[in-house]
C-alpha atoms as a PDB file:
ATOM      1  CA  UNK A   1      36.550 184.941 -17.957  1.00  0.00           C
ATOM      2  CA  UNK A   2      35.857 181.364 -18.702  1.00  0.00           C
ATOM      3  CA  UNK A   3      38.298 180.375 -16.013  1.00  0.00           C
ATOM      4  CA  UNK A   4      36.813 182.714 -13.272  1.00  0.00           C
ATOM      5  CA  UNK A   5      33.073 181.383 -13.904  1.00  0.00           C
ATOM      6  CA  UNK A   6      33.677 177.485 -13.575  1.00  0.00           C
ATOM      7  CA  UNK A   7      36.270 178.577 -10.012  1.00  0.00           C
ATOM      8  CA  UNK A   8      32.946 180.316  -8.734  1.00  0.00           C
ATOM      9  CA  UNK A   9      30.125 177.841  -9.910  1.00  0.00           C
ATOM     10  CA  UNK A  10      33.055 175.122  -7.612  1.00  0.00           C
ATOM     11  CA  UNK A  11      32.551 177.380  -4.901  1.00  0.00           C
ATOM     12  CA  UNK A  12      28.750 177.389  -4.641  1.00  0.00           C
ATOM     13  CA  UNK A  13      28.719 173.823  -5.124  1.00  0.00           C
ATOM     14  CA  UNK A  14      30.901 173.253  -2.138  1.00  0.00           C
ATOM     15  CA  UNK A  15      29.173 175.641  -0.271  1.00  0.00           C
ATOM     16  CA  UNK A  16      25.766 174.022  -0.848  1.00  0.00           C
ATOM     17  CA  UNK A  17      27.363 170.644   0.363  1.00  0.00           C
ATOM     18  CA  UNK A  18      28.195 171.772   3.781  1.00  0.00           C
ATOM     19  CA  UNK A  19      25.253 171.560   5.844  1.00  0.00           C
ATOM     20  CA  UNK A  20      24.754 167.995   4.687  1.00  0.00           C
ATOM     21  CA  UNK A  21      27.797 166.747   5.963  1.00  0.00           C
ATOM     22  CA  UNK A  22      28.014 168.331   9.346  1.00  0.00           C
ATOM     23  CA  UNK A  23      24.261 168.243  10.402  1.00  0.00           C
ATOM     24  CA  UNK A  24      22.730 165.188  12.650  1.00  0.00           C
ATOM     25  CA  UNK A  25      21.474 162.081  10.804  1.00  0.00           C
ATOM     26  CA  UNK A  26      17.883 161.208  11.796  1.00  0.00           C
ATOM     27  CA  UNK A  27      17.617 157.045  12.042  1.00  0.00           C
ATOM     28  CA  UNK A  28      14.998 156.034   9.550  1.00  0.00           C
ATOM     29  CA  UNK A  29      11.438 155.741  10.272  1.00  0.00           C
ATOM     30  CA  UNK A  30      10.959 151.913  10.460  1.00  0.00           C
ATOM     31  CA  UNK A  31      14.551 150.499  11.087  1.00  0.00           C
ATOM     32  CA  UNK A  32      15.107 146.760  10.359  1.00  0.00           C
ATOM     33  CA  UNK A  33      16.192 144.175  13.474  1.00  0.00           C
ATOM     34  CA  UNK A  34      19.674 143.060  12.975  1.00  0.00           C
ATOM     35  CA  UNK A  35      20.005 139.419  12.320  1.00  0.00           C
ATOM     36  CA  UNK A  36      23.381 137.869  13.157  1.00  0.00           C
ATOM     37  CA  UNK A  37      25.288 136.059  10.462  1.00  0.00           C
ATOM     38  CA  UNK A  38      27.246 132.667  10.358  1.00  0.00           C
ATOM     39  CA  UNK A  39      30.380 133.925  12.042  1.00  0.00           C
ATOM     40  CA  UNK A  40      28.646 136.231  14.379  1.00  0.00           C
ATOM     41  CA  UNK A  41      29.179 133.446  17.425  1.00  0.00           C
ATOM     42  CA  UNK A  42      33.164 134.381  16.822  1.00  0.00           C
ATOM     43  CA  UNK A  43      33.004 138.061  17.788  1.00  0.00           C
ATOM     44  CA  UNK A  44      29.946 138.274  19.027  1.00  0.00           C
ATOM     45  CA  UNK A  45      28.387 137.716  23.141  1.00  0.00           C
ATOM     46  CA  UNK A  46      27.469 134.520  23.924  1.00  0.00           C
ATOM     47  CA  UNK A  47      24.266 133.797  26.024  1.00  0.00           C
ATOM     48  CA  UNK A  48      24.277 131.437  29.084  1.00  0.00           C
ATOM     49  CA  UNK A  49      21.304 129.401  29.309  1.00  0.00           C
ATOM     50  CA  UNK A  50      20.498 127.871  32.878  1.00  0.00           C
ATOM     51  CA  UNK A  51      21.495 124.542  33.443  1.00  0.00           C
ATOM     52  CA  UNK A  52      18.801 122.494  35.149  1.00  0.00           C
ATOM     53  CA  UNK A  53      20.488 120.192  38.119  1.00  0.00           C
ATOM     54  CA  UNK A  54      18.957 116.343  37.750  1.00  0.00           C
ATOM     55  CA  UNK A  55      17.748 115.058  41.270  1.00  0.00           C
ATOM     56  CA  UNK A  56      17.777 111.719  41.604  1.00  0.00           C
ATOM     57  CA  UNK A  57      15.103 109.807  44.116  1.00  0.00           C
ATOM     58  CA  UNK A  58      15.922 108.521  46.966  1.00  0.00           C
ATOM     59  CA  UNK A  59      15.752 104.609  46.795  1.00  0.00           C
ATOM     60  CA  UNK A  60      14.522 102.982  50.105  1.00  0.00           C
ATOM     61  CA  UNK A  61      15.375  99.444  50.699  1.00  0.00           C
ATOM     62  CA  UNK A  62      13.124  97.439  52.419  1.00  0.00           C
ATOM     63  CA  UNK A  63      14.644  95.074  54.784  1.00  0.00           C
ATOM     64  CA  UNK A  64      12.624  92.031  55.579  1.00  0.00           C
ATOM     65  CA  UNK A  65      12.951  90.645  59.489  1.00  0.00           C
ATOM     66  CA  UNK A  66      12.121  86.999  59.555  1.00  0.00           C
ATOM     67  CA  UNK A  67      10.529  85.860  62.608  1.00  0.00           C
ATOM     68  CA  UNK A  68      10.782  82.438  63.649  1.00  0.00           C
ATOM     69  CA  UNK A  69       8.536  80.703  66.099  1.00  0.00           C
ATOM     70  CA  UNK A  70      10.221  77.626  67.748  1.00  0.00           C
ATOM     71  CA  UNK A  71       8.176  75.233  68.874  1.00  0.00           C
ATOM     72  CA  UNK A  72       8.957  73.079  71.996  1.00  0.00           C
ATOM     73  CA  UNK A  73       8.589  69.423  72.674  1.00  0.00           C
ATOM     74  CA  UNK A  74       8.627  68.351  75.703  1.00  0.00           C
ATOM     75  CA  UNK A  75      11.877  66.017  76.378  1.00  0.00           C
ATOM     76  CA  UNK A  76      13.613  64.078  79.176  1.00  0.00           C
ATOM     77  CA  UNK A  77      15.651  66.552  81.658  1.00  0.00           C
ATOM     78  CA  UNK A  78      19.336  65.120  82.613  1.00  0.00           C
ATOM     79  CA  UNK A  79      19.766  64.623  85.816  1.00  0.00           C
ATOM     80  CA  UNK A  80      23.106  63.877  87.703  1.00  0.00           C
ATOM     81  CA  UNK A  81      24.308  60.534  87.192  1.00  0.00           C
ATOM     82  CA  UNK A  82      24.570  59.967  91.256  1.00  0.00           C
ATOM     83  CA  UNK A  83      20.562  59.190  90.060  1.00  0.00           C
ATOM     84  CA  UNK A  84      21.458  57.162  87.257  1.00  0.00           C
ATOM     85  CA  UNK A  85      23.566  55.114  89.816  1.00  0.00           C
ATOM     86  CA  UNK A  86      20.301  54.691  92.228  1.00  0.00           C
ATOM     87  CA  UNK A  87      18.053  53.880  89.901  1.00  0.00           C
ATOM     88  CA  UNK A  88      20.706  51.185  88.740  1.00  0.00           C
ATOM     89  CA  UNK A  89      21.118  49.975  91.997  1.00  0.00           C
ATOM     90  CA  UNK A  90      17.203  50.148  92.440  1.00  0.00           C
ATOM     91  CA  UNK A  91      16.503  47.851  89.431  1.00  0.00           C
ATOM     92  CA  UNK A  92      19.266  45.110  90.143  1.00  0.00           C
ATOM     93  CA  UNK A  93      16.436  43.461  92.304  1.00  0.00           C
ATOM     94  CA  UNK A  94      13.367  43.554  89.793  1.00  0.00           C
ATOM     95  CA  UNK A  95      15.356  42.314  87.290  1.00  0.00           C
ATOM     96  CA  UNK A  96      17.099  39.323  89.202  1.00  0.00           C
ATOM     97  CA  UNK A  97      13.179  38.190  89.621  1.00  0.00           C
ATOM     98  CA  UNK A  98      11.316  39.646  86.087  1.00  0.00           C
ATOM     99  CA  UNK A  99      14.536  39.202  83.877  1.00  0.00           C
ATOM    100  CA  UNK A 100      16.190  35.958  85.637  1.00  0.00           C
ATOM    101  CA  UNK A 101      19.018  34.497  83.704  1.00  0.00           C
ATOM    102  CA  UNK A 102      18.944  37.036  81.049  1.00  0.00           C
ATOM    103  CA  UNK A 103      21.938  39.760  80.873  1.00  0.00           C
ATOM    104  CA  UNK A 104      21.871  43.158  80.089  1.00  0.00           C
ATOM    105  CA  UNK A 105      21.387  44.620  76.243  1.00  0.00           C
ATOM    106  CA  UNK A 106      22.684  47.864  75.661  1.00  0.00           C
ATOM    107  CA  UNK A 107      22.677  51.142  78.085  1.00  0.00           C
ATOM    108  CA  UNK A 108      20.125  52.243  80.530  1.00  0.00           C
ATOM    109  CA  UNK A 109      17.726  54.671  79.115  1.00  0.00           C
ATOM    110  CA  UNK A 110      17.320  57.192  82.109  1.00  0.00           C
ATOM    111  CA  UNK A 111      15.770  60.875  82.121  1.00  0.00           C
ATOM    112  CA  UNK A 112      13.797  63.466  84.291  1.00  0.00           C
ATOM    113  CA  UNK A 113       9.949  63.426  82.886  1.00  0.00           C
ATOM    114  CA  UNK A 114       7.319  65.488  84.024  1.00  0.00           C
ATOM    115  CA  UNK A 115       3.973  64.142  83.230  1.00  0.00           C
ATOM    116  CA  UNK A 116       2.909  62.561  80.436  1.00  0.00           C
ATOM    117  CA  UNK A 117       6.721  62.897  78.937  1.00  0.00           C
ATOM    118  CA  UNK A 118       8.469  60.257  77.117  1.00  0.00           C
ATOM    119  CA  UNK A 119      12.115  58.921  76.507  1.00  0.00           C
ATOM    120  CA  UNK A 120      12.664  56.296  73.544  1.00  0.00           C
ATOM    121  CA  UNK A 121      15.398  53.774  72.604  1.00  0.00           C
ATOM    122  CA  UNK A 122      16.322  52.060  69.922  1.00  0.00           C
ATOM    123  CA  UNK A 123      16.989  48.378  69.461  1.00  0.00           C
ATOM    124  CA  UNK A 124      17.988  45.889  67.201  1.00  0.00           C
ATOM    125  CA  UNK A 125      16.053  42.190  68.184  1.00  0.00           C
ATOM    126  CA  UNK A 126      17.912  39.556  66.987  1.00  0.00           C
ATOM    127  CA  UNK A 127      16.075  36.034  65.254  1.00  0.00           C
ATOM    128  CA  UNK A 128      16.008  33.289  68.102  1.00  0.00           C
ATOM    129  CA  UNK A 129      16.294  35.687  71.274  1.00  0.00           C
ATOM    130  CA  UNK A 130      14.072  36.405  73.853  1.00  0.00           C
ATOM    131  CA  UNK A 131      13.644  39.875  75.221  1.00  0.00           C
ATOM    132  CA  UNK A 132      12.661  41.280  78.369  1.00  0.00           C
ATOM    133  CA  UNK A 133      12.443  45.229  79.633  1.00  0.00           C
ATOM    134  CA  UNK A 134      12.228  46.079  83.589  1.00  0.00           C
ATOM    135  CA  UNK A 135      11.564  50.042  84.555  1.00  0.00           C
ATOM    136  CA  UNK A 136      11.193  52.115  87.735  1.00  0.00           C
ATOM    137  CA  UNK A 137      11.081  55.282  88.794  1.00  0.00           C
ATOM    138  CA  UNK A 138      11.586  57.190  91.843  1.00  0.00           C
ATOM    139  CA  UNK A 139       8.800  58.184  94.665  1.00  0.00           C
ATOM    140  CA  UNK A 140       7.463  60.971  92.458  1.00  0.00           C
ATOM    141  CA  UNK A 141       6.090  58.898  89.847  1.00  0.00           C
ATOM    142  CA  UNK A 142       3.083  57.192  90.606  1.00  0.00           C
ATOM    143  CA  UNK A 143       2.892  54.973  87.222  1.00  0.00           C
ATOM    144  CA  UNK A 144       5.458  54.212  84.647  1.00  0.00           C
ATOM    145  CA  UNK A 145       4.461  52.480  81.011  1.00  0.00           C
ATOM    146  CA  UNK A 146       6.712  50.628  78.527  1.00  0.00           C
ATOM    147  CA  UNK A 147       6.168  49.799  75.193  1.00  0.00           C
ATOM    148  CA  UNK A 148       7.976  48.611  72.120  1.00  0.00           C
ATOM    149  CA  UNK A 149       6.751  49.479  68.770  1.00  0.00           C
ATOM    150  CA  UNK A 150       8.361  49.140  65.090  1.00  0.00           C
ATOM    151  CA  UNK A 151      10.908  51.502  64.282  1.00  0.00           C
ATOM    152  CA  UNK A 152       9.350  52.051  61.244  1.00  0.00           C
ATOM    153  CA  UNK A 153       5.438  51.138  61.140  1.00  0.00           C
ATOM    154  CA  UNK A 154       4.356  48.517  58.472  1.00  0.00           C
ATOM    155  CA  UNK A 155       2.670  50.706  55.701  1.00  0.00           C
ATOM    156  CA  UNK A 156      -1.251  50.006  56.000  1.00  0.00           C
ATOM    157  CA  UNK A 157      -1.080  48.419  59.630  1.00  0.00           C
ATOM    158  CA  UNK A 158      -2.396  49.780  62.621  1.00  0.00           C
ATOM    159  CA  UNK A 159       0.408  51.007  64.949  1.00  0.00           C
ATOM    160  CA  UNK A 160      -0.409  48.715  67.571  1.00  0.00           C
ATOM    161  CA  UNK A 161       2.711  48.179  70.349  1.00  0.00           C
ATOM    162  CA  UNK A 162       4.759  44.619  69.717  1.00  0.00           C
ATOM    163  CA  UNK A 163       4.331  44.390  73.381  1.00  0.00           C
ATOM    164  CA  UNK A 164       4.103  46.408  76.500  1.00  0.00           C
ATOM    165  CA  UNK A 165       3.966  45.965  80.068  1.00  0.00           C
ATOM    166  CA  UNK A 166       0.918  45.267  82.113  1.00  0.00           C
ATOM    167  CA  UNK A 167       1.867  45.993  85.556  1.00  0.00           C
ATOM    168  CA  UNK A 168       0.233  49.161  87.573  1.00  0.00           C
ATOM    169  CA  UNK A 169       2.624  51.617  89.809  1.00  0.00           C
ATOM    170  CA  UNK A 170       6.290  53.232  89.554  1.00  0.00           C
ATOM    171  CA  UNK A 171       7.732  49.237  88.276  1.00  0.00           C
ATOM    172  CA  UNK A 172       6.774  48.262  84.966  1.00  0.00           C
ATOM    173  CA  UNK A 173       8.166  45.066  83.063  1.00  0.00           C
ATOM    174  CA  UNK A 174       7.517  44.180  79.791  1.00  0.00           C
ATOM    175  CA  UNK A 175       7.452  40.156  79.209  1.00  0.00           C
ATOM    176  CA  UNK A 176       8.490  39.157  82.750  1.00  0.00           C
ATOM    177  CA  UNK A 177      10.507  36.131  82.865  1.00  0.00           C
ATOM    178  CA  UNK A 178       9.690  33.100  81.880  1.00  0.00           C
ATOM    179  CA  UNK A 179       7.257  34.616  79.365  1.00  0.00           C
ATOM    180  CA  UNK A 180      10.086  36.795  77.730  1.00  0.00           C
ATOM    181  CA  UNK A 181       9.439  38.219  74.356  1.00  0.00           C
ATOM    182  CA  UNK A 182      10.659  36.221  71.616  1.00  0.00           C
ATOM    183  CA  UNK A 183      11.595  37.224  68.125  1.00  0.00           C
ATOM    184  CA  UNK A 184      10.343  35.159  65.511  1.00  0.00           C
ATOM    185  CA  UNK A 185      11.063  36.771  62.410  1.00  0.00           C
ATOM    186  CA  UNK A 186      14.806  35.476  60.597  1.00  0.00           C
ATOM    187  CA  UNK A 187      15.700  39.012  59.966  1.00  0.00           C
ATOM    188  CA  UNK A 188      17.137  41.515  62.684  1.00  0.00           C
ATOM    189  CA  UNK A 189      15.079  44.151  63.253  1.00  0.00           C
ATOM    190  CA  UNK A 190      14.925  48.025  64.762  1.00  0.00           C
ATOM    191  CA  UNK A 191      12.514  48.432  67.231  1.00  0.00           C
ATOM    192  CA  UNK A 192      11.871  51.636  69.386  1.00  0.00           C
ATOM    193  CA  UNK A 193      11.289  51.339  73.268  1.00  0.00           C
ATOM    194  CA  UNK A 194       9.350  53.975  74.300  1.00  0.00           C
ATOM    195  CA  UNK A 195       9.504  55.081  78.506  1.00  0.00           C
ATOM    196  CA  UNK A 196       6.467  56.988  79.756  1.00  0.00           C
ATOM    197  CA  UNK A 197       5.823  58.942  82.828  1.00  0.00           C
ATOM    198  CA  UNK A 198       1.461  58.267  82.685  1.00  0.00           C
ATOM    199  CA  UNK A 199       1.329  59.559  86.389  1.00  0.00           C
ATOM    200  CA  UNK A 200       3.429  62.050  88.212  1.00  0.00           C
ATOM    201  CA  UNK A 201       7.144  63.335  87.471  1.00  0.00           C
ATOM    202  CA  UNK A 202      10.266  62.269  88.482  1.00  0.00           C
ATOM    203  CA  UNK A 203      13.725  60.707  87.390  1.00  0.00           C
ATOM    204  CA  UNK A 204      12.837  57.066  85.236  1.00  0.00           C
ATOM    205  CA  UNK A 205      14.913  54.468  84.127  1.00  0.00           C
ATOM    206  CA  UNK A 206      14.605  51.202  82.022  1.00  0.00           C
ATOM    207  CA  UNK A 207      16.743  48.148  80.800  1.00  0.00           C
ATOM    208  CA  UNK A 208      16.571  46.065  78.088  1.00  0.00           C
ATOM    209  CA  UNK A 209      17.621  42.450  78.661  1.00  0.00           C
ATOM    210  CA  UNK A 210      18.131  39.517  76.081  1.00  0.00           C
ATOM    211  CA  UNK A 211      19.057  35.467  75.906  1.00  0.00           C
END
């Protein structure tokens, strides 16, 4: 009897249990977030974030264009020496009568001015000689000047020509013979001879004689 009562009261109790187990489980009223823990990252989804691309400015370099302005002297043209030749030829005469019994001292300076152009020499006087400097030029030019100054000024003098010629026209001699120009100092000396067309253009020449 014993035996049969406890085998029933089982029975109840199982039977009481069975609507527990196979009914639906409600979720709970205020469920909690789930927060990851350390070794989540292993198993778990990782999240991409977006990668922002640097842009670099563009650099801009400036180039700077240097503009030079040449400025222009006016200088002797060359001419052909067929001209150098006839104005050679030309001076032979002045000089056997401005320049007598002197001989010749270095090249002929010779050029093409126009107008108030110049062509200049240099010269080295000697102590004890006497120097004398015969020009021309051709028809164009109506009056040719000749000077010779120091080739490098004395510092607090006036720049004032060692001598120059005093003749009017297209022939111009500086200290005709027999008044040549004499050097007086006992040093040589660099002097500059300086060739100007004053009046008109044209091919010029000049030549320096010594004794």
């Amino acid at each position: 009897m014993k035996m049969r009562t406890a085998l029933a009261v089982v029975a109840v109790a199982g039977i009481a249990t069975l609507p527990v187990a196979c009914g639906s489980k409600e979720p709970p009223e205020n469920p909690q977030p789930f927060t990851p823990g350390p070794d989540a990252g292993a198993y778990g989804t990782t999240t991409a974030y977006p990668t922002g691309t640097a842009t670099t400015a563009p650099t801009t370099t400036a180039t700077a264009t240097a503009t030079t302005t040449a400025t222009t002297t006016p200088t002797a043209t060359v001419f052909d020496p067929a001209v150098a030749q006839l104005l050679m030829t030309q001076l032979a005469p002045i000089a056997a009568q401005d320049a007598k019994y002197m001989r010749k001292e270095g090249e002929m300076i010779s050029g093409v001015l126009q107008e108030g152009q110049t062509i200049e020499q240099m010269a080295t006087l000697q102590p004890g000689k006497c120097y004398t400097i015969v020009g021309l030029g051709l028809p164009m030019i109506q009056e040719l000047d000749i000077m010779m100054v120091p080739n490098i000024p004395i510092p607090g003098a006036p720049n004032i020509p060692m001598a120059q010629d005093m003749k009017t026209g297209a022939q111009a001699t500086l200290a005709p013979s027999p008044d040549c120009y004499k050097y007086a100092l006992p040093l040589p000396a660099m002097v500059k001879i300086i060739v100007t067309a004053t009046r008109g253009s044209g091919a010029v020449g000049a030549q320096l004689y010594v004794k």
